[in-house]
C-alpha atoms as a PDB file:
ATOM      1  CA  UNK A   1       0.000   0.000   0.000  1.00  0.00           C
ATOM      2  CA  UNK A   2       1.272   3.554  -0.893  1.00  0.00           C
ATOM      3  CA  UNK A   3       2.050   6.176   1.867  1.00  0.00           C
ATOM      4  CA  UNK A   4      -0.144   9.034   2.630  1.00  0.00           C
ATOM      5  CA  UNK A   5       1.769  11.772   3.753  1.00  0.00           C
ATOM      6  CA  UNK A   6       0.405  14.783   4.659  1.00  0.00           C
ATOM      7  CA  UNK A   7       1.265  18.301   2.609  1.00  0.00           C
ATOM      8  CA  UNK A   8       1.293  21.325   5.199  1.00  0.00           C
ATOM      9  CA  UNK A   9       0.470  24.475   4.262  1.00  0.00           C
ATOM     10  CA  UNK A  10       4.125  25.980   4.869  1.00  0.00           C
ATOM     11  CA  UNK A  11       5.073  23.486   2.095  1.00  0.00           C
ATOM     12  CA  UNK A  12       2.864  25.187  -0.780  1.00  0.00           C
ATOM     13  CA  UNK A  13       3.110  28.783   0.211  1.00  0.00           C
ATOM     14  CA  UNK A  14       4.749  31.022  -2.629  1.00  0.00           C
ATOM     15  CA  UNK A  15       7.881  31.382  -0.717  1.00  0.00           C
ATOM     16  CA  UNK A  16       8.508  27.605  -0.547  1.00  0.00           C
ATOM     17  CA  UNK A  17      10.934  25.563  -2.572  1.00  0.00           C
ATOM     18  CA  UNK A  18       9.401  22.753  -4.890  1.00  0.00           C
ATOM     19  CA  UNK A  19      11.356  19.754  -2.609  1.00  0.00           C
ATOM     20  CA  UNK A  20      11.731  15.839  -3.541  1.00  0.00           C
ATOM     21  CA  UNK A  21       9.573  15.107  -0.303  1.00  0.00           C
ATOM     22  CA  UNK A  22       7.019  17.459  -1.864  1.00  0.00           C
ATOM     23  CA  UNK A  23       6.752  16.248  -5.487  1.00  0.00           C
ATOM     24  CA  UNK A  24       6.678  12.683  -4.364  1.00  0.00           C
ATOM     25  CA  UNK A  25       4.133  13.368  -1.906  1.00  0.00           C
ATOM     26  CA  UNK A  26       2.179  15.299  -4.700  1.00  0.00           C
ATOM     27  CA  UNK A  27       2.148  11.633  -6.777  1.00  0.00           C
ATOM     28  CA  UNK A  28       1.854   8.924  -4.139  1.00  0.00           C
ATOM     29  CA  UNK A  29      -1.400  10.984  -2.087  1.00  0.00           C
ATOM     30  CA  UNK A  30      -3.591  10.360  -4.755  1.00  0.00           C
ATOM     31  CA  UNK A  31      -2.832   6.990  -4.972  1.00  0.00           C
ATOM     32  CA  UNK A  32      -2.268   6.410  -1.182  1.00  0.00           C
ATOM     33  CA  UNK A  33      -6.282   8.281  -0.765  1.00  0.00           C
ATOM     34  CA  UNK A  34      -7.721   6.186  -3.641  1.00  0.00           C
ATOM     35  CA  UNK A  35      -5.956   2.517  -1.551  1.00  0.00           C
ATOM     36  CA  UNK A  36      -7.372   3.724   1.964  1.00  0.00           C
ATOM     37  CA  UNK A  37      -3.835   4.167   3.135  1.00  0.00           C
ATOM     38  CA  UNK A  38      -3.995   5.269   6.971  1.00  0.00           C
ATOM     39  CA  UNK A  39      -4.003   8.385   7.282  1.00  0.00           C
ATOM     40  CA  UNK A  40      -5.351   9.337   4.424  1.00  0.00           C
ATOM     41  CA  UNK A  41      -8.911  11.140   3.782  1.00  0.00           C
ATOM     42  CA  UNK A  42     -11.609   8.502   2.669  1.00  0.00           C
ATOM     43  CA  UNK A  43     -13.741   8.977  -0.462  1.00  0.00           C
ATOM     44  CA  UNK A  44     -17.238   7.386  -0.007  1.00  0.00           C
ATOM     45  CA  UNK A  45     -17.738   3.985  -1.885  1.00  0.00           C
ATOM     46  CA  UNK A  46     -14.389   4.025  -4.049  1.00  0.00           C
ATOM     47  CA  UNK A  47     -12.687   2.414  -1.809  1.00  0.00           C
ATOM     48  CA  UNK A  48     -15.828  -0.108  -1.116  1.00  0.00           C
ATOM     49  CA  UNK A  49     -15.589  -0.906  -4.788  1.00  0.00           C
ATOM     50  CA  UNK A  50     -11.726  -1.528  -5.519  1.00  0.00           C
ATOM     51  CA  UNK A  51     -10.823  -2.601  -1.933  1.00  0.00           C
ATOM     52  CA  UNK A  52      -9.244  -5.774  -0.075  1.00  0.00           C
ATOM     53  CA  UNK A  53     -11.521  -7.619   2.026  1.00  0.00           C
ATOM     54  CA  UNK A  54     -11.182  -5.789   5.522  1.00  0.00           C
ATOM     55  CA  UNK A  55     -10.067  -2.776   4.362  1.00  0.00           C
ATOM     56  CA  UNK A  56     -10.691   0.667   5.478  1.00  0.00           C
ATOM     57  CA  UNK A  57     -13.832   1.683   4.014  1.00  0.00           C
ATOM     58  CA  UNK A  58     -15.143  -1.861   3.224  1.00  0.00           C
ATOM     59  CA  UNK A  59     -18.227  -3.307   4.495  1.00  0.00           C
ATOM     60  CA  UNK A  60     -18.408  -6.892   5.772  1.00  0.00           C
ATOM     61  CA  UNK A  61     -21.207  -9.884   6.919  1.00  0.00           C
ATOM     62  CA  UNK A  62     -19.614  -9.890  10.610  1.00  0.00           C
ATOM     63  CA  UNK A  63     -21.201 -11.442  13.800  1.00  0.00           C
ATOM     64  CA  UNK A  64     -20.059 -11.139  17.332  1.00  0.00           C
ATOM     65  CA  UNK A  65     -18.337 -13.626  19.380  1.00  0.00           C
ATOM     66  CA  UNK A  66     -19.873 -12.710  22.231  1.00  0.00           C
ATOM     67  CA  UNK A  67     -23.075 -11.176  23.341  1.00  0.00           C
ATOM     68  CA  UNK A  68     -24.306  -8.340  25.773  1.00  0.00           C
ATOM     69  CA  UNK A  69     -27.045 -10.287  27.386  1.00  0.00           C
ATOM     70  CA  UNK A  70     -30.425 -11.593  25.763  1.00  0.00           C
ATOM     71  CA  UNK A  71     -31.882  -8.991  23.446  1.00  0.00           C
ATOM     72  CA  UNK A  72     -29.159  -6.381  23.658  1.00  0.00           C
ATOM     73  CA  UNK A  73     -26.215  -5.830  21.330  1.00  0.00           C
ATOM     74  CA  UNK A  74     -24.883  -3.615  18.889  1.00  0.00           C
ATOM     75  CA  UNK A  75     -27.034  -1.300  16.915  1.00  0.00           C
ATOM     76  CA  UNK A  76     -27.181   0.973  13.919  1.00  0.00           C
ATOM     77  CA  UNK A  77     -23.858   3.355  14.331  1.00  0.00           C
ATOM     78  CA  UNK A  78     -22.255   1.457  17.804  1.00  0.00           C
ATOM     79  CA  UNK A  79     -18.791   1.063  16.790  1.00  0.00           C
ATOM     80  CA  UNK A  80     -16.958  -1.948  17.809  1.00  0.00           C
ATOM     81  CA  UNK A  81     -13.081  -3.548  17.857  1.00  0.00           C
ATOM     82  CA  UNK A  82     -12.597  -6.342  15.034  1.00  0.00           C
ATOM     83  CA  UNK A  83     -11.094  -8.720  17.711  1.00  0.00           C
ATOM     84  CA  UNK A  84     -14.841  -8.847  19.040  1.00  0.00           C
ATOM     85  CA  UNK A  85     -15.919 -10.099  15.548  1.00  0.00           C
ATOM     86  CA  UNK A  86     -15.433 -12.883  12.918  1.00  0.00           C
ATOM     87  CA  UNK A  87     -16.472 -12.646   9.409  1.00  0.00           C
ATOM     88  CA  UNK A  88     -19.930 -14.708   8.735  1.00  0.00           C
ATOM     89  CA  UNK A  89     -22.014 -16.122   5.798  1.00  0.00           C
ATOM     90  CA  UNK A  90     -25.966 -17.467   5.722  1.00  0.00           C
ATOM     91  CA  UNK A  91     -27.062 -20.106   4.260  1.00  0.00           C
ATOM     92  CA  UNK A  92     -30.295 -21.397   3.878  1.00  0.00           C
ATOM     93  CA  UNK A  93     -31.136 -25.596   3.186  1.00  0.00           C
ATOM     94  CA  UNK A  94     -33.037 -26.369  -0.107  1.00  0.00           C
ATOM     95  CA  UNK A  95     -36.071 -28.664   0.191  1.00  0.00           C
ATOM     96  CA  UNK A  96     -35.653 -30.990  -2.917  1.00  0.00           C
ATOM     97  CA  UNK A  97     -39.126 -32.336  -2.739  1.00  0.00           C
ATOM     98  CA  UNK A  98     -40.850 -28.767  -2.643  1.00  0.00           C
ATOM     99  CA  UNK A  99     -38.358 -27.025  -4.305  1.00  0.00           C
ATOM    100  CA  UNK A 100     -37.883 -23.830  -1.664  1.00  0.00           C
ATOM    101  CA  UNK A 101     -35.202 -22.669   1.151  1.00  0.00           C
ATOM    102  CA  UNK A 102     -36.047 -22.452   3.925  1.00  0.00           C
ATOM    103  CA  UNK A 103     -35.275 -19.732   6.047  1.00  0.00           C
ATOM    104  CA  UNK A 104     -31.256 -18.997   6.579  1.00  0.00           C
ATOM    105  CA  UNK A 105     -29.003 -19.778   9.167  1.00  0.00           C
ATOM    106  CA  UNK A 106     -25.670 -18.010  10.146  1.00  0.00           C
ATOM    107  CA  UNK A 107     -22.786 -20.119   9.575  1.00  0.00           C
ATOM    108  CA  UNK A 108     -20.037 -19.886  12.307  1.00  0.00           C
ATOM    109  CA  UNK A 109     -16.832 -17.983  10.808  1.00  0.00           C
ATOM    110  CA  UNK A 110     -13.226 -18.030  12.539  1.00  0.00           C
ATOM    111  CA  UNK A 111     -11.593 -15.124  11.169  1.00  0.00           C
ATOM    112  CA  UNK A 112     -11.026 -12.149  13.140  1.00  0.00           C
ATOM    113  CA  UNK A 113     -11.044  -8.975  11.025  1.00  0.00           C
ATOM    114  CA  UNK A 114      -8.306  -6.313  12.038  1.00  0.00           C
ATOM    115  CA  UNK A 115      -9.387  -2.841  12.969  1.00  0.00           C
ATOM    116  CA  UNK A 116     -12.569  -0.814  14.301  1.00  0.00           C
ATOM    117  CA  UNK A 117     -16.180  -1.398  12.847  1.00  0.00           C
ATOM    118  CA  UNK A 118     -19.207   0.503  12.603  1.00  0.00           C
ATOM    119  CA  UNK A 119     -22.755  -1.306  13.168  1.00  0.00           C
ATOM    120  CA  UNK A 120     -24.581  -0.949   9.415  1.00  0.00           C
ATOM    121  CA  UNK A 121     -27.737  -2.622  10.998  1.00  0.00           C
ATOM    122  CA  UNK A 122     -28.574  -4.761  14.248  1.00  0.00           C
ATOM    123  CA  UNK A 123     -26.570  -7.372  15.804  1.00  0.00           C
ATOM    124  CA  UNK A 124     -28.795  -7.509  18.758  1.00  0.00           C
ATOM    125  CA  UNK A 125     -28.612 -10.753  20.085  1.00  0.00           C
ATOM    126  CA  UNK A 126     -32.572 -12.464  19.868  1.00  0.00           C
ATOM    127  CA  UNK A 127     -34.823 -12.931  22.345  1.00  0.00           C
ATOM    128  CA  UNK A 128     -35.060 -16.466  23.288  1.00  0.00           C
ATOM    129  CA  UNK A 129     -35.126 -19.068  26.126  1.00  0.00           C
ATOM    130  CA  UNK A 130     -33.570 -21.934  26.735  1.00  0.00           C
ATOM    131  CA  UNK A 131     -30.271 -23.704  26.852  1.00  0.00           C
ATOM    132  CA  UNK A 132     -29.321 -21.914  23.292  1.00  0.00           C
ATOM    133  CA  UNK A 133     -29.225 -18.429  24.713  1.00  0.00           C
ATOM    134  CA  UNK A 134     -25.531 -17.919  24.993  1.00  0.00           C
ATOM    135  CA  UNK A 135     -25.172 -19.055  21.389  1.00  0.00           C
ATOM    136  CA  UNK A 136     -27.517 -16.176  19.484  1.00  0.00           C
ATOM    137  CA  UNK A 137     -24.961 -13.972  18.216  1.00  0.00           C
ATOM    138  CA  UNK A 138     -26.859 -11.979  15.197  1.00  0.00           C
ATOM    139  CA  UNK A 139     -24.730 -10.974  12.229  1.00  0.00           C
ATOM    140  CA  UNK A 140     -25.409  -8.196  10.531  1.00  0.00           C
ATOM    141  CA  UNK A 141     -22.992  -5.446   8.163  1.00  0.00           C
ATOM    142  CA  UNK A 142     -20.164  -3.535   9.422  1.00  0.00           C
ATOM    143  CA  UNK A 143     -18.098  -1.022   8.129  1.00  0.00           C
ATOM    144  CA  UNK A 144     -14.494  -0.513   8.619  1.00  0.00           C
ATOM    145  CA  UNK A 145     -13.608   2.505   9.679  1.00  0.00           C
ATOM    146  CA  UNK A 146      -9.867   2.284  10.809  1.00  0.00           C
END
């Protein structure tokens, strides 16, 4: 990934030299802005579109690894460490005979993105009783934001 670095106004005045530091700087930003280098301001769905999985600025099917207690969680905006999340899927079985899913289930993921996520939706863990409470962790989309 190319380096942001950051171009101070004291650098571009009229009295300043045109420097090495300053000319590279001038052709790597661009680049370093457009890769979601750190640092680096973020443009609003380019990054989404060109990045690496679990990049800034890239959304993600994540579900928590643990819960807050029975119908609490994370909601729209709460912002959350990746170590508290693993990247998720659904899937839903196929009836053969009737030829319809039926409704999805999350499927358990083991990798731990890197980074701080926003909530995109609701990961509140579901209301429900029983011996299965401690396993309802509801995935939902996330956004990294550094």
């Amino acid at each position: 990934m190319t380096t942001y670095t950051p171009i101070t106004d004291g650098a571009i005045d009229q009295d300043s030299p045109i420097t090495v530091a300053l000319m590279t700087a001038l052709r790597d930003n661009p680049i370093a802005i457009a890769e979601g280098a750190p640092g680096a301001p973020l443009i609003n769905g380019a990054i989404a579109a060109a990045g690496t999985a679990g990049a800034v600025g890239t959304y993600a099917l994540l579900r928590r690894t643990s819960g807050k207690g029975e119908g609490s969680g994370e909601t729209l905006g709460d912002i959350v460490s990746g170590s508290g999340l693993v990247y998720s899927g659904i899937n839903g079985p196929y009836d053969g005979t009737s030829g319809t899913y039926s409704v999805g289930y999350m499927t358990e993921g083991t990798a731990t993105p890197a980074g701080r996520w926003r909530c995109m939706g609701d990961a509140r863990t579901p209301n429900v009783s029983g011996s299965t409470v401690g396993n309802n962790y509801s995935a939902t989309n996330w956004l990294r934001i550094d």
